[in-house]
Protein backbone atom coordinates (compact mmCIF):
# COMPACT_ATOMS: atom_id res chain seq x y z
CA UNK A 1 -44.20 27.37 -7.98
CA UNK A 2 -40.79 26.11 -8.47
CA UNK A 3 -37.33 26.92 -7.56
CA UNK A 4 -34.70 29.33 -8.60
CA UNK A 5 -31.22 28.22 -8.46
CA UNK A 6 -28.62 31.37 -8.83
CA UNK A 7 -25.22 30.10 -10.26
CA UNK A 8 -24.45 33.20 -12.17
CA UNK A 9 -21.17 35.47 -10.68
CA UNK A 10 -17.59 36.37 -10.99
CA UNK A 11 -15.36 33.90 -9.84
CA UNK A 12 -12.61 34.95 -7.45
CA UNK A 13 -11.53 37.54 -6.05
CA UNK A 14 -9.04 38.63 -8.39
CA UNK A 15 -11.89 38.59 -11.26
CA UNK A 16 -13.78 40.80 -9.11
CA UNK A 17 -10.60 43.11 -7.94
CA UNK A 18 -9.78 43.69 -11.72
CA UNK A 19 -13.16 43.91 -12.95
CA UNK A 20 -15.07 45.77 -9.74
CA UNK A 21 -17.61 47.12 -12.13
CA UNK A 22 -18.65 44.16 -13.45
CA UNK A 23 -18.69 42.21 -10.18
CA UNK A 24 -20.83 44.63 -8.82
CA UNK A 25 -23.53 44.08 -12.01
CA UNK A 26 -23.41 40.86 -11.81
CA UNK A 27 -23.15 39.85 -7.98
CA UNK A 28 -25.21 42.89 -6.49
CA UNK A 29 -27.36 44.24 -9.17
CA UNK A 30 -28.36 41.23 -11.16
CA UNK A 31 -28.81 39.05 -7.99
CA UNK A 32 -31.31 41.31 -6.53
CA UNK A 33 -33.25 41.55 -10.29
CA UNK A 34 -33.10 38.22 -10.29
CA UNK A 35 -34.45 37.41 -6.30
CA UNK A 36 -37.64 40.17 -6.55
CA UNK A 37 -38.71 38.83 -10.55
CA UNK A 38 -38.45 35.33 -9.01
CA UNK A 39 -40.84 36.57 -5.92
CA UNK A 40 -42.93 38.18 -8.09
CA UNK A 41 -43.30 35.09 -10.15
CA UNK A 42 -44.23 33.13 -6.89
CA UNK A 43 -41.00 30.77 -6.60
CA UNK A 44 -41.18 28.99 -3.38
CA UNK A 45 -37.32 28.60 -2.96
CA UNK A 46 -34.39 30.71 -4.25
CA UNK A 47 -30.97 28.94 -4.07
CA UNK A 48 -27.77 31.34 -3.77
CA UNK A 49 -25.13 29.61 -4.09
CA UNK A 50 -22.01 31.48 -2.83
CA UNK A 51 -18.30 31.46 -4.73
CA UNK A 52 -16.76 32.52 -1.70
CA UNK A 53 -13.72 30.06 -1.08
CA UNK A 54 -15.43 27.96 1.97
CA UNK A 55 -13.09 25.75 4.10
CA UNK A 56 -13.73 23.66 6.95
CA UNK A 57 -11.16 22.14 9.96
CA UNK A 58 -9.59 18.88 9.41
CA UNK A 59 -11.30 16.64 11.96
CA UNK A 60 -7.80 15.09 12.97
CA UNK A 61 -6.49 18.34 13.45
CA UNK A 62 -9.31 21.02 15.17
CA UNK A 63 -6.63 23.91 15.03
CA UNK A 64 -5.68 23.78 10.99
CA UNK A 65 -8.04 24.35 8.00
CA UNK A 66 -8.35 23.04 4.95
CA UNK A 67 -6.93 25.44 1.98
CA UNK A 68 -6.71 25.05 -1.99
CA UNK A 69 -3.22 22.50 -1.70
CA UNK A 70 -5.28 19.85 0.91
């Protein structure tokens, strides 16, 4: 039955550093609400999508990564 895609969260880590509270609500507590009443409710697949900063290697250049100014 369905998917779940999770999108809610704090954004950065400076949100979450000022506000470690309501990080924790959101990104712990909520997210784990929100995973067992979608397995309850017999969702097939639950999407987390992460707002981690995520970089990869340049392919030209295997020793640097990419950062925000790339």
């Amino acid at each position: 039955m369905g998917t779940v895609i999770h999108l809610a969260a704090l954004v950065g880590d400076k949100a979450c550093s000022d506000q470690p509270r309501e990080a924790t609500e959101v990104m712990d507590e909520a997210s784990r609400h929100l995973y067992r009443a979608a397995f309850e409710a017999g969702v097939n697949h639950f999407v987390f999508a992460s707002t981690c900063s995520n970089y990869v290697r340049m392919e030209d250049k295997p020793d640097a990564f990419l950062h925000e100014d790339t």
